[in-house]
N, C-alpha and C. Protein backbone atom coordinates (compact mmCIF):
# COMPACT_ATOMS: atom_id res chain seq x y z
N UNK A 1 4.92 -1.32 -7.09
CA UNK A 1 5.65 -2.57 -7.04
C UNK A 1 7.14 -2.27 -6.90
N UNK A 2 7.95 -3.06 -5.51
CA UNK A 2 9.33 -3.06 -6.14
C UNK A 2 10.07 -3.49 -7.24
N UNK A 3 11.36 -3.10 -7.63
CA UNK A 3 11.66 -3.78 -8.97
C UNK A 3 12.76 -4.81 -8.79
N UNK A 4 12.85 -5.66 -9.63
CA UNK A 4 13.13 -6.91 -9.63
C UNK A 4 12.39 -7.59 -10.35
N UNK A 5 12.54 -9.32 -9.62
CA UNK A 5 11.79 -9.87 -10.06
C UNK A 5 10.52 -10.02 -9.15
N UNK A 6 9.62 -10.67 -9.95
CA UNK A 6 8.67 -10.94 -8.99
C UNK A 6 8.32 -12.27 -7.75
N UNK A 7 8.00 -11.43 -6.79
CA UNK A 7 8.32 -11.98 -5.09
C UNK A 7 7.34 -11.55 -4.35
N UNK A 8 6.42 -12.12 -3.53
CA UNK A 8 5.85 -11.70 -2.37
C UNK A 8 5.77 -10.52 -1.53
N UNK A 9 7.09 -10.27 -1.66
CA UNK A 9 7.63 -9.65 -0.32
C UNK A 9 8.06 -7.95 -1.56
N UNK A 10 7.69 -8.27 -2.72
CA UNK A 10 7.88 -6.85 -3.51
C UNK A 10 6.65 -6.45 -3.97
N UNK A 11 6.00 -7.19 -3.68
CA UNK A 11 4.37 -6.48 -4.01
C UNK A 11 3.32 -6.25 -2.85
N UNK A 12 2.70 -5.23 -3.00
CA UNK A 12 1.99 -4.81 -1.97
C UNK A 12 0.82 -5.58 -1.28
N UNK A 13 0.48 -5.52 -0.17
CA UNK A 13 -0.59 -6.62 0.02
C UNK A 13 -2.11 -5.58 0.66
N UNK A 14 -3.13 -6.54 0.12
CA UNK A 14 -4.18 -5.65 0.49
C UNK A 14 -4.18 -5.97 2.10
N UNK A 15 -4.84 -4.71 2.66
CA UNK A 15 -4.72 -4.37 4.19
C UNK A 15 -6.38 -4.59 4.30
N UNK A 16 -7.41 -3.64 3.95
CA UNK A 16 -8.41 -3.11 4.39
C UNK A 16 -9.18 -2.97 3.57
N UNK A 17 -10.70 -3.72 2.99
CA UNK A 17 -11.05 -4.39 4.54
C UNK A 17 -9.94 -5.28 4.34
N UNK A 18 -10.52 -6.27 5.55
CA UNK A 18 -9.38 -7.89 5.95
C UNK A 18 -9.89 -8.56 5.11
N UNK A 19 -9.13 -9.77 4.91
CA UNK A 19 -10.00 -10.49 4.06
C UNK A 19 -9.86 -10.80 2.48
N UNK A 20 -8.92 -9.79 1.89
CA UNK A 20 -8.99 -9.75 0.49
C UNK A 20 -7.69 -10.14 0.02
N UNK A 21 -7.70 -10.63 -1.02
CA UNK A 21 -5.83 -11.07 -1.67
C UNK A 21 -5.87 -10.41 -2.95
N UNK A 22 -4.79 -11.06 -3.57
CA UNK A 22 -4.52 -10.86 -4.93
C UNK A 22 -5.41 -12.15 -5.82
N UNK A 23 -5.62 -11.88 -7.17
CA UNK A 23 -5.95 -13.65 -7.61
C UNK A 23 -4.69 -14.24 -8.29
N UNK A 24 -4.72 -15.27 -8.27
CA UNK A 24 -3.48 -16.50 -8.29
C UNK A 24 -2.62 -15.89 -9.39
N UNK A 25 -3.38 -15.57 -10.68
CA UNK A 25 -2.22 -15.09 -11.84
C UNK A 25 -2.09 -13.43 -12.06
N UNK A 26 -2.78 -12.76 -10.58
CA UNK A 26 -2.86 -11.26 -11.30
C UNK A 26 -2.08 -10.76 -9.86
N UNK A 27 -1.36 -9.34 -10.11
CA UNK A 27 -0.79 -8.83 -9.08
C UNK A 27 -1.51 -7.43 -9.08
N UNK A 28 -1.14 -6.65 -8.48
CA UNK A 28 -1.22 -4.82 -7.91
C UNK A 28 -1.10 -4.32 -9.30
N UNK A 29 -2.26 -3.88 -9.91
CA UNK A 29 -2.00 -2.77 -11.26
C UNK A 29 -1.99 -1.59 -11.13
N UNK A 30 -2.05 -0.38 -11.58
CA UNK A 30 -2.62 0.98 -11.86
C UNK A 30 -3.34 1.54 -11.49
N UNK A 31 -4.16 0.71 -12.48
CA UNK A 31 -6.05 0.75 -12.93
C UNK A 31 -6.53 0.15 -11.90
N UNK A 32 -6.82 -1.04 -12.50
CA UNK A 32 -7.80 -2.32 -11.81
C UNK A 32 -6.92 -3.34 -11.43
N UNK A 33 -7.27 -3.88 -10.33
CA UNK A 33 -6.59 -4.92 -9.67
C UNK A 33 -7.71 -5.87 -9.10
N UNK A 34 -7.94 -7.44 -9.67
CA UNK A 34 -8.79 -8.10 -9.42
C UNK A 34 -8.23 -8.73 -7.47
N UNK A 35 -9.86 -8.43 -6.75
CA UNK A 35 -9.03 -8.98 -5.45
C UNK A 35 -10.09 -10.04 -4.95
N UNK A 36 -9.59 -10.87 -4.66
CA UNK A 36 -10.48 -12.01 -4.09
C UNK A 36 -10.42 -12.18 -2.61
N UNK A 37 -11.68 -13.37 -2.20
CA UNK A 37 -11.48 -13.07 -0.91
C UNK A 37 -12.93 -13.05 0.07
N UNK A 38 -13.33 -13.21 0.91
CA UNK A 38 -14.86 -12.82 1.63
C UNK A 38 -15.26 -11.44 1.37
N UNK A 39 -14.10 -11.01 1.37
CA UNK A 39 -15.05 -9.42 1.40
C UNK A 39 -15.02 -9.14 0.20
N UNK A 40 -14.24 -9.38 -0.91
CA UNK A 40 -14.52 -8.81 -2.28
C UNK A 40 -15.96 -9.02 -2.06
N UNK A 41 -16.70 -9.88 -2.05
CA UNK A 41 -18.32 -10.05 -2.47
C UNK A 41 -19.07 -8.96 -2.30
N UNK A 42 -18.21 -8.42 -0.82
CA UNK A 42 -19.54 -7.16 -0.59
C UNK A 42 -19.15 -5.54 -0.91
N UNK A 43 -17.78 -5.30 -1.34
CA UNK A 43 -17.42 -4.65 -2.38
C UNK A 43 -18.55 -3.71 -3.23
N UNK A 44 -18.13 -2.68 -3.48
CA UNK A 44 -19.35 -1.79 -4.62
C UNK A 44 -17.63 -0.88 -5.40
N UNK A 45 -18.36 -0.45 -6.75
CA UNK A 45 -17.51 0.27 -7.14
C UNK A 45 -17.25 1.70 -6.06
N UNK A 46 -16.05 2.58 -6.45
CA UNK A 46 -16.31 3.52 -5.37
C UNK A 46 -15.91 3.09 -4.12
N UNK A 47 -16.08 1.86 -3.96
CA UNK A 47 -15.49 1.80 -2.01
C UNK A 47 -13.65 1.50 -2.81
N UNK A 48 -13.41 1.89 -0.99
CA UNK A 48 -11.83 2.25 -1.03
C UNK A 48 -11.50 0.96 -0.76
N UNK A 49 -10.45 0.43 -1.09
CA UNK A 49 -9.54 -0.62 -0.64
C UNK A 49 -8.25 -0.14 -0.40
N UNK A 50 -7.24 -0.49 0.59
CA UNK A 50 -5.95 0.08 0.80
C UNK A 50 -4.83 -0.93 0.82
N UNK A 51 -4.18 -0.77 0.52
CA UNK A 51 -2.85 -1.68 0.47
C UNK A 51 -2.09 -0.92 0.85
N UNK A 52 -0.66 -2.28 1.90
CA UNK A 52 0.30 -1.70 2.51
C UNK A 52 1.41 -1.81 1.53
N UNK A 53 2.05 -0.41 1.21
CA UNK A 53 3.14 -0.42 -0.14
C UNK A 53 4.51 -1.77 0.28
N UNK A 54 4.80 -1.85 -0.74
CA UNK A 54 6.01 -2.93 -0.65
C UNK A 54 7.55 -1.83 -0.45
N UNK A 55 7.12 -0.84 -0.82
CA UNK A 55 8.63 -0.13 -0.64
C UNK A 55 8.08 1.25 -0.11
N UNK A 56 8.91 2.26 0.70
CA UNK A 56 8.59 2.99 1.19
C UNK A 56 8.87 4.51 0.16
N UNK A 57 9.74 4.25 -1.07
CA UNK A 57 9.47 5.64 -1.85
C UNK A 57 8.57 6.40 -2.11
N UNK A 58 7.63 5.23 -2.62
CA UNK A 58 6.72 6.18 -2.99
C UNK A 58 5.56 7.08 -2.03
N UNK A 59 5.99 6.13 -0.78
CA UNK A 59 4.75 7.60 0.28
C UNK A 59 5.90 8.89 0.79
N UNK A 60 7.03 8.34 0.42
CA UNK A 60 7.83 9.25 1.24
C UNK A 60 8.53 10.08 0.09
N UNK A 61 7.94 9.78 -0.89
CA UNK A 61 8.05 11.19 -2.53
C UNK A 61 6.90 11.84 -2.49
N UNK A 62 5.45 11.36 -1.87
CA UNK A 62 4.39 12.51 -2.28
C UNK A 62 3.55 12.65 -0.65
N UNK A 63 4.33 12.61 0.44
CA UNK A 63 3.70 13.30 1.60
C UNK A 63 5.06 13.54 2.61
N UNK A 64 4.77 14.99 3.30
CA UNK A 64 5.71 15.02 4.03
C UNK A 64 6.39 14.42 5.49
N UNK A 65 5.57 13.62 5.88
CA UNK A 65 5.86 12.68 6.94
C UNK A 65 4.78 11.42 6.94
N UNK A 66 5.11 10.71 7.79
CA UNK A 66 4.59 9.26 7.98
C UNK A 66 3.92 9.17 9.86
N UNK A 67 3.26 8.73 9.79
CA UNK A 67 2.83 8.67 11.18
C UNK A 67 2.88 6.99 11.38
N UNK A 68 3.72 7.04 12.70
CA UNK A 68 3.86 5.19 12.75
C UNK A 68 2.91 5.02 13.82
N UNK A 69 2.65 3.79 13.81
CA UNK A 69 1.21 3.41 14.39
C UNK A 69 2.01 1.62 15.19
N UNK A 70 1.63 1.53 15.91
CA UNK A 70 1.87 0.37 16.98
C UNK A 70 0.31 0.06 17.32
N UNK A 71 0.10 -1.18 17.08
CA UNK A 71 -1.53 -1.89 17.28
C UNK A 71 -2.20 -0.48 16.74
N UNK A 72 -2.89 -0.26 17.71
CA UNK A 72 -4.51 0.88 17.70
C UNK A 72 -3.70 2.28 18.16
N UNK A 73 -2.22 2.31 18.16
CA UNK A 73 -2.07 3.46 19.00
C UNK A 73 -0.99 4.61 18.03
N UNK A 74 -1.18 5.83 17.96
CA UNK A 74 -0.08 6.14 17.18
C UNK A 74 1.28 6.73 17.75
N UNK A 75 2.01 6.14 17.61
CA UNK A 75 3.74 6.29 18.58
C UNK A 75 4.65 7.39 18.11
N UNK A 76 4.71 7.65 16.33
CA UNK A 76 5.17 9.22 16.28
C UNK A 76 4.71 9.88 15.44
N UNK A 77 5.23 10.27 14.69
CA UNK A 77 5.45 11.16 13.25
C UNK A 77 6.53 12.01 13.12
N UNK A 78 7.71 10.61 11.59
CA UNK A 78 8.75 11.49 11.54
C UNK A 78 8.47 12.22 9.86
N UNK A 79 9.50 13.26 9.87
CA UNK A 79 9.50 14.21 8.53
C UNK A 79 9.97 12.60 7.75
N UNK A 80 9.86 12.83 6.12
CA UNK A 80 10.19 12.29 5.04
C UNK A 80 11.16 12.88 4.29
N UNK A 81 11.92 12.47 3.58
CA UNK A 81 12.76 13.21 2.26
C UNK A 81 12.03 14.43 1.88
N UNK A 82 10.83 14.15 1.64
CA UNK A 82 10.09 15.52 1.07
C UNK A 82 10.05 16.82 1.97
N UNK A 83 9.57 16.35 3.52
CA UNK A 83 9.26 16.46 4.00
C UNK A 83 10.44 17.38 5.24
N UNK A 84 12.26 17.31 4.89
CA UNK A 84 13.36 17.79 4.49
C UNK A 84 13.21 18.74 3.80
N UNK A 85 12.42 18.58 3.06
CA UNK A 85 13.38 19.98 1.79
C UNK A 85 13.71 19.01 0.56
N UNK A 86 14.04 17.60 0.37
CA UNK A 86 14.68 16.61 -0.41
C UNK A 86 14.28 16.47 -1.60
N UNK A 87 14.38 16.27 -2.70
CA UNK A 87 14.52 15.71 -4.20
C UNK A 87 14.90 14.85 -4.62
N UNK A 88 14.81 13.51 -5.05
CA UNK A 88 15.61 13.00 -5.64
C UNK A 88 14.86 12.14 -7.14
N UNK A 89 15.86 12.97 -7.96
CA UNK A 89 15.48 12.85 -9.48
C UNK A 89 16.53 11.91 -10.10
């Protein structure tokens, strides 16, 4: 989550499958994160769900580059802070 207050646009949204949200009074936890939606139903423990992060630190503190993607196609892959040589504590 970004920090602040809480906003739309600072919390992450589920990507994959399609189909799934947040529920009305719960946001992105840790642990468990309740997600509603058509596809929650067909859901099993163990399957992956992915969300697109609200801020870009945290993929760009624990992998060394990012691969950007346009529709179905992938367009580059640049290095990250980490991915530099970079630290920041």
């Amino acid at each position: 989550l970004a920090s602040g207050p809480m906003d739309p646009g600072r919390m992450p949204v589920p990507w994959l499958p399609a189909g799934l949200s947040f529920e009305k009074d719960e946001g992105a936890g840790e642990v468990q994160t309740p997600l509603v939606g058509d596809a929650a139903d067909s859901l099993k423990i163990g399957d992956n769900v992915y969300l697109r992060h609200a801020k870009a630190g945290e993929l760009c503190e624990r992998f060394a580059s990012l691969i950007l993607i346009e529709g179905d196609e992938i367009v580059d892959e640049v290095p990250t802070y980490r991915g530099e040589g970079q630290t920041f504590l």
